[in-house]
C-alpha atoms as a PDB file:
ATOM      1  CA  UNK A   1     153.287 175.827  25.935  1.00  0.00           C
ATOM      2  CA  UNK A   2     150.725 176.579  23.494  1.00  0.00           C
ATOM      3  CA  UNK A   3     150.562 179.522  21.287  1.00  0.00           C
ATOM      4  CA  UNK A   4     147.398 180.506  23.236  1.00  0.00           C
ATOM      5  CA  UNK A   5     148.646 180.400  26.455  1.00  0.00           C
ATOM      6  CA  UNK A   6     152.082 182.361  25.688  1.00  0.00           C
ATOM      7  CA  UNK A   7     149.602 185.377  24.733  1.00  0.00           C
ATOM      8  CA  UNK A   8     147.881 184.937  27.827  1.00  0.00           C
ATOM      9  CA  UNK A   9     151.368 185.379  30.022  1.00  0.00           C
ATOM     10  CA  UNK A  10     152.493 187.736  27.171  1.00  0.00           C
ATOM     11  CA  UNK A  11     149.611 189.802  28.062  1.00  0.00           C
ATOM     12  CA  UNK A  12     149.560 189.064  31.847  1.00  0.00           C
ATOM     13  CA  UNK A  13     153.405 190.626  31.783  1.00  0.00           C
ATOM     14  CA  UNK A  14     153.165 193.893  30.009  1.00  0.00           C
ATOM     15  CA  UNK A  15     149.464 194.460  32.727  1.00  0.00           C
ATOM     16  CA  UNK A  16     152.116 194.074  35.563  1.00  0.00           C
ATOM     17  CA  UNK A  17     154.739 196.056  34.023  1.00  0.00           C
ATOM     18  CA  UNK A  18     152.533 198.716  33.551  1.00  0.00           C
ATOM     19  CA  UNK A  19     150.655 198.310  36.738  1.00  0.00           C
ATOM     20  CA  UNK A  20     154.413 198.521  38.554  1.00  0.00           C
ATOM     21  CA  UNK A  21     155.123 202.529  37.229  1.00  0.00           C
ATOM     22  CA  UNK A  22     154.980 205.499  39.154  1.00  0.00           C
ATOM     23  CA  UNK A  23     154.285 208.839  37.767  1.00  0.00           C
ATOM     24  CA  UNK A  24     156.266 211.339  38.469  1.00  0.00           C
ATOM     25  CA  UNK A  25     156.121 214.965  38.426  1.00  0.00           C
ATOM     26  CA  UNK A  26     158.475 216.793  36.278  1.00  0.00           C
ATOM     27  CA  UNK A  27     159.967 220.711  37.557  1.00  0.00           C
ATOM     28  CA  UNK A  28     161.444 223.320  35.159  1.00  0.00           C
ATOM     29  CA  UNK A  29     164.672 224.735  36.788  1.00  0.00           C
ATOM     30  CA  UNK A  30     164.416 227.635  39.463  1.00  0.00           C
ATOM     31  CA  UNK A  31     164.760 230.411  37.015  1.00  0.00           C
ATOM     32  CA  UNK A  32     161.452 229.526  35.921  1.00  0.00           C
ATOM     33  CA  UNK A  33     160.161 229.100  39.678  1.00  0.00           C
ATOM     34  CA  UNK A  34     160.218 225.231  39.323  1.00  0.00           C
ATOM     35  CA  UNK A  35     156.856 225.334  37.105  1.00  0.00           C
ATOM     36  CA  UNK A  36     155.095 221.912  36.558  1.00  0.00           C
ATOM     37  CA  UNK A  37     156.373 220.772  32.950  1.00  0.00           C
ATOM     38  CA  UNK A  38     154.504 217.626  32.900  1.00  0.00           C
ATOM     39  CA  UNK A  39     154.329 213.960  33.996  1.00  0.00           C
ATOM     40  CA  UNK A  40     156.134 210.771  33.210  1.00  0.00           C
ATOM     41  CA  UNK A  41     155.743 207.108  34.045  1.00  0.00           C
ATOM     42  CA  UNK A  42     158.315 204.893  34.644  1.00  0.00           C
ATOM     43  CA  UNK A  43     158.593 201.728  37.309  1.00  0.00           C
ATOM     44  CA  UNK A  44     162.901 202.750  37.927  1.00  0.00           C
ATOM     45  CA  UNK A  45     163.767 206.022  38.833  1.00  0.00           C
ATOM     46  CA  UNK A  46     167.091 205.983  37.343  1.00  0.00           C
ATOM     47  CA  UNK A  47     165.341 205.855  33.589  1.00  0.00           C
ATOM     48  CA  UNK A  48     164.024 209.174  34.175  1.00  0.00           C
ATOM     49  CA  UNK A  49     167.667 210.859  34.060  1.00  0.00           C
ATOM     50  CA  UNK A  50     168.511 212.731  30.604  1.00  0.00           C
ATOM     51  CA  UNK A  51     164.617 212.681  29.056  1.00  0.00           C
ATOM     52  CA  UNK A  52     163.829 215.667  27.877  1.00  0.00           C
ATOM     53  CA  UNK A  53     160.720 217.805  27.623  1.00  0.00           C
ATOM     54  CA  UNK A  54     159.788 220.922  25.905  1.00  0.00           C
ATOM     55  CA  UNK A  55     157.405 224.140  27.029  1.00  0.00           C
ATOM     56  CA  UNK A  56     157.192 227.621  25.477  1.00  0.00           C
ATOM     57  CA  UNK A  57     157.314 230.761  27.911  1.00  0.00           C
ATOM     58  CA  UNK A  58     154.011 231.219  27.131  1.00  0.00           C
ATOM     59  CA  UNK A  59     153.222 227.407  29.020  1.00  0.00           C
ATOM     60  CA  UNK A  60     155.667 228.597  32.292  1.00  0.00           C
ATOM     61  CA  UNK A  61     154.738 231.993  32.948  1.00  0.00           C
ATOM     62  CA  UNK A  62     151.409 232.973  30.998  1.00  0.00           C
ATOM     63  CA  UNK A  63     153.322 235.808  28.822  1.00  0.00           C
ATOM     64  CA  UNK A  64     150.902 235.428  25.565  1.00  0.00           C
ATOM     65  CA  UNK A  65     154.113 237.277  23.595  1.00  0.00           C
ATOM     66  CA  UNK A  66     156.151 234.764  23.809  1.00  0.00           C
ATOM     67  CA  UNK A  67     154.639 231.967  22.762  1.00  0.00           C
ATOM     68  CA  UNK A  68     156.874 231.717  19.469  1.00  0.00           C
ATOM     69  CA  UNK A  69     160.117 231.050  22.271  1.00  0.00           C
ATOM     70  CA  UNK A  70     160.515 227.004  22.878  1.00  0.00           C
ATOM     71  CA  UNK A  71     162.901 226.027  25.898  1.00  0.00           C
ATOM     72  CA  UNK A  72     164.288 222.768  26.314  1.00  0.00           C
ATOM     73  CA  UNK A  73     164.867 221.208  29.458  1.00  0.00           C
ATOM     74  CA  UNK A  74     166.641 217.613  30.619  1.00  0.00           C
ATOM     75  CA  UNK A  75     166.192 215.762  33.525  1.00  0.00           C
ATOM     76  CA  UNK A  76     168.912 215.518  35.838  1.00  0.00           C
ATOM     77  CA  UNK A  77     167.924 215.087  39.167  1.00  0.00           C
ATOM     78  CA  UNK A  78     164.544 212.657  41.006  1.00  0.00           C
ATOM     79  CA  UNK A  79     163.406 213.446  44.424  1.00  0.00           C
ATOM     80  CA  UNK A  80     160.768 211.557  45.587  1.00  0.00           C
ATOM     81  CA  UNK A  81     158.296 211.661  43.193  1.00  0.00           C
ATOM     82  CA  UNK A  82     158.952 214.881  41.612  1.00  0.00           C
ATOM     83  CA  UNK A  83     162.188 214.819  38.738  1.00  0.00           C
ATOM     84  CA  UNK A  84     164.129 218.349  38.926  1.00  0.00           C
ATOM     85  CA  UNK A  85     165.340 219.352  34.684  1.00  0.00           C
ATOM     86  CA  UNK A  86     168.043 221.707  33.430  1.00  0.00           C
ATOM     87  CA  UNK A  87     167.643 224.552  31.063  1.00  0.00           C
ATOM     88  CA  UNK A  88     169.784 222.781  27.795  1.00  0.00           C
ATOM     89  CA  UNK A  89     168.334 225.242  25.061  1.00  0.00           C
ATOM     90  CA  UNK A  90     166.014 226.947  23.201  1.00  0.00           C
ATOM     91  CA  UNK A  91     164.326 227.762  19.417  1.00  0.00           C
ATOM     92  CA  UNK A  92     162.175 229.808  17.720  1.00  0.00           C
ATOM     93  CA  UNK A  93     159.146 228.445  15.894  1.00  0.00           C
ATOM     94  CA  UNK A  94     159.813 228.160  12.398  1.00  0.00           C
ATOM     95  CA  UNK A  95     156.488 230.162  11.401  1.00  0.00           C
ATOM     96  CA  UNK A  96     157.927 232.849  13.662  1.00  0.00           C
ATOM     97  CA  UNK A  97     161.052 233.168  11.782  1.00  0.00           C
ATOM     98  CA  UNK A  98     159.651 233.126   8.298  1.00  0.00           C
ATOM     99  CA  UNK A  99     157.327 235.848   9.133  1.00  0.00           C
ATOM    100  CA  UNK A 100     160.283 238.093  10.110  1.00  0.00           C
ATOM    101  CA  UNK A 101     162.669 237.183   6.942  1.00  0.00           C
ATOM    102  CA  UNK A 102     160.575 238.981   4.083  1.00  0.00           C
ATOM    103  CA  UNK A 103     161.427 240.170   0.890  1.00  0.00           C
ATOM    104  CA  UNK A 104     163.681 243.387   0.566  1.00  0.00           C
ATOM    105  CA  UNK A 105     165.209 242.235   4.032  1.00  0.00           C
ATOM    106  CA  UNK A 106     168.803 241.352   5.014  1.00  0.00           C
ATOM    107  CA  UNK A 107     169.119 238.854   7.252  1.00  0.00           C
ATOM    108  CA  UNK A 108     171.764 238.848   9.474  1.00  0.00           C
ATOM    109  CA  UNK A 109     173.062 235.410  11.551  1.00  0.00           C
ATOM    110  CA  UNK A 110     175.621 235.083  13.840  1.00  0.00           C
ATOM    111  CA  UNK A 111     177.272 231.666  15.910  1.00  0.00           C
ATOM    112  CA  UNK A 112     178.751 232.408  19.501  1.00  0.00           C
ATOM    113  CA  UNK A 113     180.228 230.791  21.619  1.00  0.00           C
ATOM    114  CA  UNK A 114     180.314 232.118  25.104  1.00  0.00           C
ATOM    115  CA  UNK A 115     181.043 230.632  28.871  1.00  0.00           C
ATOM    116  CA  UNK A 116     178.834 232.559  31.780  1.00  0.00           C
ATOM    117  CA  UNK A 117     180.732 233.366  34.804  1.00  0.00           C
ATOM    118  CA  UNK A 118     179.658 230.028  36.502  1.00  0.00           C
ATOM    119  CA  UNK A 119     181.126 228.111  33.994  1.00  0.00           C
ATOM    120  CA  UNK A 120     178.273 227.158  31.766  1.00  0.00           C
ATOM    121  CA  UNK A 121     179.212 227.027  27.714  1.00  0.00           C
ATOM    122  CA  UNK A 122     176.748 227.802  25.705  1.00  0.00           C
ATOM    123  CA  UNK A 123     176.070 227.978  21.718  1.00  0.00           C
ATOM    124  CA  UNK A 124     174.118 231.096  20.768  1.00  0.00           C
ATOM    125  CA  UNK A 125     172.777 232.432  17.593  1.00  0.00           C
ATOM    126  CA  UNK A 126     171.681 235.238  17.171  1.00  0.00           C
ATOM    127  CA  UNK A 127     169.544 237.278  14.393  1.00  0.00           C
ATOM    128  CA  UNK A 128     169.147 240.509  12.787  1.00  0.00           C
ATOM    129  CA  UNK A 129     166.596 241.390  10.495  1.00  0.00           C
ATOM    130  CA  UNK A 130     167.128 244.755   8.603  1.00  0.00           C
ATOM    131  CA  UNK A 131     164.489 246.831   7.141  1.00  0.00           C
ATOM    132  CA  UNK A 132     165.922 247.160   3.697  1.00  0.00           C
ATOM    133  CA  UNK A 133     168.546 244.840   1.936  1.00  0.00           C
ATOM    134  CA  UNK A 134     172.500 246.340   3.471  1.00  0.00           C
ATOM    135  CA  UNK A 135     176.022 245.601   2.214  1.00  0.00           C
ATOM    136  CA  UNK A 136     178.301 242.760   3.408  1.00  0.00           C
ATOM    137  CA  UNK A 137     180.545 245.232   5.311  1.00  0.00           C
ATOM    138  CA  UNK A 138     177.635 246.061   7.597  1.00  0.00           C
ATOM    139  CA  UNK A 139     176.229 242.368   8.378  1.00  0.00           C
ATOM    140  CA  UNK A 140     180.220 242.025   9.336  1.00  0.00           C
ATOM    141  CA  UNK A 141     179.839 244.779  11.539  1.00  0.00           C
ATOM    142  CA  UNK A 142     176.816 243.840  13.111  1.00  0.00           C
ATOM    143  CA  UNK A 143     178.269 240.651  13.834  1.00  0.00           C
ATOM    144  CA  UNK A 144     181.150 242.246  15.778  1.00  0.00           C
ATOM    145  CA  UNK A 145     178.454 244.324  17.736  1.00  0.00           C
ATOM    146  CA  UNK A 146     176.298 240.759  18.136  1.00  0.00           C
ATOM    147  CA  UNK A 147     179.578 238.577  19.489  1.00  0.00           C
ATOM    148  CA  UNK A 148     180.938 241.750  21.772  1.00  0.00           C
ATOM    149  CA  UNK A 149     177.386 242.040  23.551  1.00  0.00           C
ATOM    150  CA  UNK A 150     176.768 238.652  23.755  1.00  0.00           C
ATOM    151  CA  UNK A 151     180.141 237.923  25.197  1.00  0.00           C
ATOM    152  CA  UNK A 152     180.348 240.590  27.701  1.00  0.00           C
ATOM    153  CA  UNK A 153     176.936 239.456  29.065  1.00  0.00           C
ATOM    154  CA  UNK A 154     177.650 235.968  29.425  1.00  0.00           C
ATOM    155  CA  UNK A 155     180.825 237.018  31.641  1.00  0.00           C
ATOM    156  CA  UNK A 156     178.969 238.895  33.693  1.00  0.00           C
ATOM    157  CA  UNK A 157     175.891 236.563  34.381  1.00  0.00           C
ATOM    158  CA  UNK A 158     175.092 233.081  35.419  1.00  0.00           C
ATOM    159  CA  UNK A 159     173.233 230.806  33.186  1.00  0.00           C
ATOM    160  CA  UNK A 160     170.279 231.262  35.316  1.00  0.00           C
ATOM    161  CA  UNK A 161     170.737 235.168  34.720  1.00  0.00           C
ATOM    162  CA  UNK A 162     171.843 234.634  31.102  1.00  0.00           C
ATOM    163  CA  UNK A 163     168.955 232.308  30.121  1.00  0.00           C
ATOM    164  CA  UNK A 164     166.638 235.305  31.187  1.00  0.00           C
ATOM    165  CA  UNK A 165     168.347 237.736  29.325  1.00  0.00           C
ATOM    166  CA  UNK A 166     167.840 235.656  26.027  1.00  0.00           C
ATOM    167  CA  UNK A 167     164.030 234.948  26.947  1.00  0.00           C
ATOM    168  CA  UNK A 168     163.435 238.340  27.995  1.00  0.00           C
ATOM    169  CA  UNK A 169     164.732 239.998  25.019  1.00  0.00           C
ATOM    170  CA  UNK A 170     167.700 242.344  26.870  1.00  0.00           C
ATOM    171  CA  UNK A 171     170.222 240.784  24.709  1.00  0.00           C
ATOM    172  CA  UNK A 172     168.200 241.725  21.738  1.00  0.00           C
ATOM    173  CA  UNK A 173     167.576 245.422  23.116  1.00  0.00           C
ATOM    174  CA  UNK A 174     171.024 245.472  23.475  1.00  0.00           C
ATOM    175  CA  UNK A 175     172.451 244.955  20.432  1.00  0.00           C
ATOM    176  CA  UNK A 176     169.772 246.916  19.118  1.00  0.00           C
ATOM    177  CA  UNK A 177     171.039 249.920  20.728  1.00  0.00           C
ATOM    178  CA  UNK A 178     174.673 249.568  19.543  1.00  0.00           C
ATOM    179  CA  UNK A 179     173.675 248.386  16.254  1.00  0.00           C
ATOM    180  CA  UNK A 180     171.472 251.347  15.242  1.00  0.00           C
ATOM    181  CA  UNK A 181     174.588 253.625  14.300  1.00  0.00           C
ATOM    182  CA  UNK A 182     175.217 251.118  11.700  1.00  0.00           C
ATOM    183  CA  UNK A 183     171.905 249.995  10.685  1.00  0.00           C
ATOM    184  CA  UNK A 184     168.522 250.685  11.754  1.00  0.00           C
ATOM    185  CA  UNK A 185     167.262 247.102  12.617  1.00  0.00           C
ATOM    186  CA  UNK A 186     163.662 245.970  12.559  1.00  0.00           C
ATOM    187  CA  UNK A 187     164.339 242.852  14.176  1.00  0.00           C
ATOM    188  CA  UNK A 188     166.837 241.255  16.548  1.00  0.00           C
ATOM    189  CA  UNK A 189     166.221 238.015  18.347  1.00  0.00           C
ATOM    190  CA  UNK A 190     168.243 235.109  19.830  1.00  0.00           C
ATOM    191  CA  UNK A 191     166.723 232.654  17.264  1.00  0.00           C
ATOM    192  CA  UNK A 192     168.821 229.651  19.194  1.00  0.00           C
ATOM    193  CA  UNK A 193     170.683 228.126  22.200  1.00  0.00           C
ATOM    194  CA  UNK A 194     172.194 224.902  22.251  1.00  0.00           C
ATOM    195  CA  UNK A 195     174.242 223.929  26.023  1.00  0.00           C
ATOM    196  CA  UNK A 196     177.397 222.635  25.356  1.00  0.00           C
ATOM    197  CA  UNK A 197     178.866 221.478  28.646  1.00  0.00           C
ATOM    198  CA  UNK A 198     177.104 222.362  31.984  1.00  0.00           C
ATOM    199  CA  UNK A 199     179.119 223.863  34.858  1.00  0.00           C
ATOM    200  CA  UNK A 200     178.211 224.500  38.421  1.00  0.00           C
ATOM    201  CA  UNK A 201     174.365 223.151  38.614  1.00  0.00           C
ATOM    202  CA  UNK A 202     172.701 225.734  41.246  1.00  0.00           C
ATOM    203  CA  UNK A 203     171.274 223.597  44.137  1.00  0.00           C
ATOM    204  CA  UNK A 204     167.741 222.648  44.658  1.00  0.00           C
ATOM    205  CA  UNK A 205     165.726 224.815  46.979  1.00  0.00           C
ATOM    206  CA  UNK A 206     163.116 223.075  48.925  1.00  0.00           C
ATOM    207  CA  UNK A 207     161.135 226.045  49.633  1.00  0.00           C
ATOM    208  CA  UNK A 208     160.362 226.827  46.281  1.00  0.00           C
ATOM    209  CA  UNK A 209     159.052 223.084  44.914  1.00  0.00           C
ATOM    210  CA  UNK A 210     155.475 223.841  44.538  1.00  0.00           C
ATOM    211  CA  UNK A 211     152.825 222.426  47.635  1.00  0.00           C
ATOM    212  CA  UNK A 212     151.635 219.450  46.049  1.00  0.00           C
ATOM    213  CA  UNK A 213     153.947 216.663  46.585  1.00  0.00           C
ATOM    214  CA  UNK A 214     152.999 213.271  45.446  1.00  0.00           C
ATOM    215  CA  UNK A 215     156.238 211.908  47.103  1.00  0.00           C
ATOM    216  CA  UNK A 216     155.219 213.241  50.507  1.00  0.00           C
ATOM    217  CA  UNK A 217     151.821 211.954  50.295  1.00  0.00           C
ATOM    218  CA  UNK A 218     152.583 208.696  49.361  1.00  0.00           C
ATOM    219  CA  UNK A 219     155.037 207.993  52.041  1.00  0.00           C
ATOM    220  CA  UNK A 220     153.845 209.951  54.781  1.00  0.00           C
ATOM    221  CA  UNK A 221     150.392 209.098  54.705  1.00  0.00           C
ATOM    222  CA  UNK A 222     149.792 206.500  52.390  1.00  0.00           C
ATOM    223  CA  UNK A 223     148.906 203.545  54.611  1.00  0.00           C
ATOM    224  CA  UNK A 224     145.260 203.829  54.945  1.00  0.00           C
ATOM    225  CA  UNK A 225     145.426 204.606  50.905  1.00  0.00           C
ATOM    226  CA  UNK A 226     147.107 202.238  49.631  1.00  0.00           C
ATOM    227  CA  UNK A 227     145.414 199.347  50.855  1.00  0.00           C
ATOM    228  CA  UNK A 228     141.717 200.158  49.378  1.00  0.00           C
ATOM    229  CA  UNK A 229     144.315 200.646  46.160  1.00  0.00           C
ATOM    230  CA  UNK A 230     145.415 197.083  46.343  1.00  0.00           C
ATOM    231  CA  UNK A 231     142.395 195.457  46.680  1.00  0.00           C
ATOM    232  CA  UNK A 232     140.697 196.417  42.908  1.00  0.00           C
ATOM    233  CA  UNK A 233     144.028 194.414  41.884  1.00  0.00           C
ATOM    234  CA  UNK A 234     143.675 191.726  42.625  1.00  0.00           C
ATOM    235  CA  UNK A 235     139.932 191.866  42.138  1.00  0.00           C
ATOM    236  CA  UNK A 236     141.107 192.594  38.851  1.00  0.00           C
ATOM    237  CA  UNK A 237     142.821 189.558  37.981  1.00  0.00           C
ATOM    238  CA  UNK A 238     140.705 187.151  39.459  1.00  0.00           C
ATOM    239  CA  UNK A 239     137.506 188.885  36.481  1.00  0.00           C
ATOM    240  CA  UNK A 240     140.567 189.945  33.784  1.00  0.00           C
ATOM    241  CA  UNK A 241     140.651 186.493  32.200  1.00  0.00           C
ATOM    242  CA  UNK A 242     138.210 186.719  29.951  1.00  0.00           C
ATOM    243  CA  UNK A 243     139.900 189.738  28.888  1.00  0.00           C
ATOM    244  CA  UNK A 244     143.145 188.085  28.479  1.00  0.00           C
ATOM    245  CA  UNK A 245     141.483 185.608  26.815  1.00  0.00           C
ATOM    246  CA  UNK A 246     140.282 188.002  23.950  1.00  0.00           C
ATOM    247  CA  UNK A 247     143.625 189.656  24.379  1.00  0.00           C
ATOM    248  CA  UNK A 248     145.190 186.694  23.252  1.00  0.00           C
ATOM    249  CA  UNK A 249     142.779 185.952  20.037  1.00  0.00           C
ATOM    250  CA  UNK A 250     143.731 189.638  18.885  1.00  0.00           C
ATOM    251  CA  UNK A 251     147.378 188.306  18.914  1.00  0.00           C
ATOM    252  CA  UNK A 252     146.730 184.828  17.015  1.00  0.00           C
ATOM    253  CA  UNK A 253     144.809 187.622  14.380  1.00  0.00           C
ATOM    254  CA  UNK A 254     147.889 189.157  14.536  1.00  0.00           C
ATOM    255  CA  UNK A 255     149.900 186.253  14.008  1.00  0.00           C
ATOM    256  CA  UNK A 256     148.103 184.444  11.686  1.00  0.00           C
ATOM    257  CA  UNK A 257     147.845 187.701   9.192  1.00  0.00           C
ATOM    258  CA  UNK A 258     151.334 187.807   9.554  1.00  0.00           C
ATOM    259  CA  UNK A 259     151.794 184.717   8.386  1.00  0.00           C
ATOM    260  CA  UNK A 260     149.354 185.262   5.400  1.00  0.00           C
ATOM    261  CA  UNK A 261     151.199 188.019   4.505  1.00  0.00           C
ATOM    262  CA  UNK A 262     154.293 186.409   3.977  1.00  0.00           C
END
């Protein structure tokens, strides 16, 4: 076979590949009411599970303040069309954090470990920004306060519940409150989570997947659809040669500088 015509097939294969995927829709988890995160193609649905994608608060529920928060989801789950995530951490933008830590300010971090009540372990840390420079012994003490209020609240909450109370900035008010007999704080936020092992994943709820379904559509209905859909195919390879033809003269360019260059 000729150089020519393997760039042709070449060329030919990755149309088809591409022309074989599916987009599908992917969910945030129900604590953030399932929001649309984005799309993905792929032509096997198995490929989808454990991608991840990335949203701020401000993309899920329109709250302008928190913008600076970044949430981290995987995909775990694919129904029909549509490919259900888990919540597997957060971060702070890195502007966000600078403009806290100033000069004449302590900065206080902490690392926790904690386990919510439905099994979930999770990897917190936690920051406190002080309005003046304060000794070792109280940065020690504020980390006692940080790892006793972070612990307590993870026992008494599941992730769902816990997740919110890191977004929402309870945690933070929190330690605030039981930190201000030490130190008057100007600043306290849960600068990261990392998921270390998941426990019980809560189940999917049908009701709350949002109207639109692709997957519905597409079986339910798609007869009369997908045939005017399969007839620009093939119309298409029948008047694509001549594009495959200069397809395949971009690749002996390719090639031949290739060659040149070595």
């Amino acid at each position: 076979m000729s150089t020519k015509a393997k760039a042709v097939a070449t060329a030919r294969k990755m149309k088809d590949r591409w022309r074989a995927k599916q987009w599908y829709r992917v969910m945030a988890p129900e604590m953030f009411n399932m929001a649309l995160l984005g799309e993905t193609p792929t032509d096997n649905p198995d490929s989808l599970k454990g991608r991840t994608m990335e949203a701020t608060v401000q993309d899920l529920t329109g709250d302008f303040s928190k913008m600076h928060i970044k949430l981290k989801f995987q995909i775990h789950d694919v129904r029909g069309l549509d490919a259900h995530t888990l919540f597997i951490g957060h971060d702070l933008t890195s502007d966000y954090v600078r403009r806290q830590t100033r000069r004449r300010r302590s900065k206080t971090d902490a690392v926790i470990e904690v386990t919510t009540k439905d099994g979930w372990r999770i990897k917190v840390k936690p920051m406190a920004v002080s309005e003046q420079r304060i000794q070792s012994s109280q940065e020690t003490a504020i980390r006692h306060i940080m790892e006793e209020v972070m612990l307590k609240a993870a026992s008494e909450s599941t992730v769902s519940e816990y997740v919110k109370l890191m977004v929402n900035g309870d945690l933070s008010k929190a330690i605030a409150d039981k930190g201000k007999v030490i130190v008057p704080m100007k600043r306290i936020e849960i600068r990261k989570s990392e998921v270390l092992s998941f426990g019980e994943v809560p189940e999917i709820s049908e009701a709350k997947i949002p109207e639109q379904q692709p997957a519905e559509s597409v079986e339910a209905g798609a007869q009369p659809e997908t045939q005017p859909a399969a007839e620009p195919a093939e119309e298409s390879e029948e008047l694509s040669e001549e594009e495959l033809a200069e397809e395949a003269e971009e690749v002996e360019e390719v090639e031949e500088a290739g060659e040149k260059e070595q």
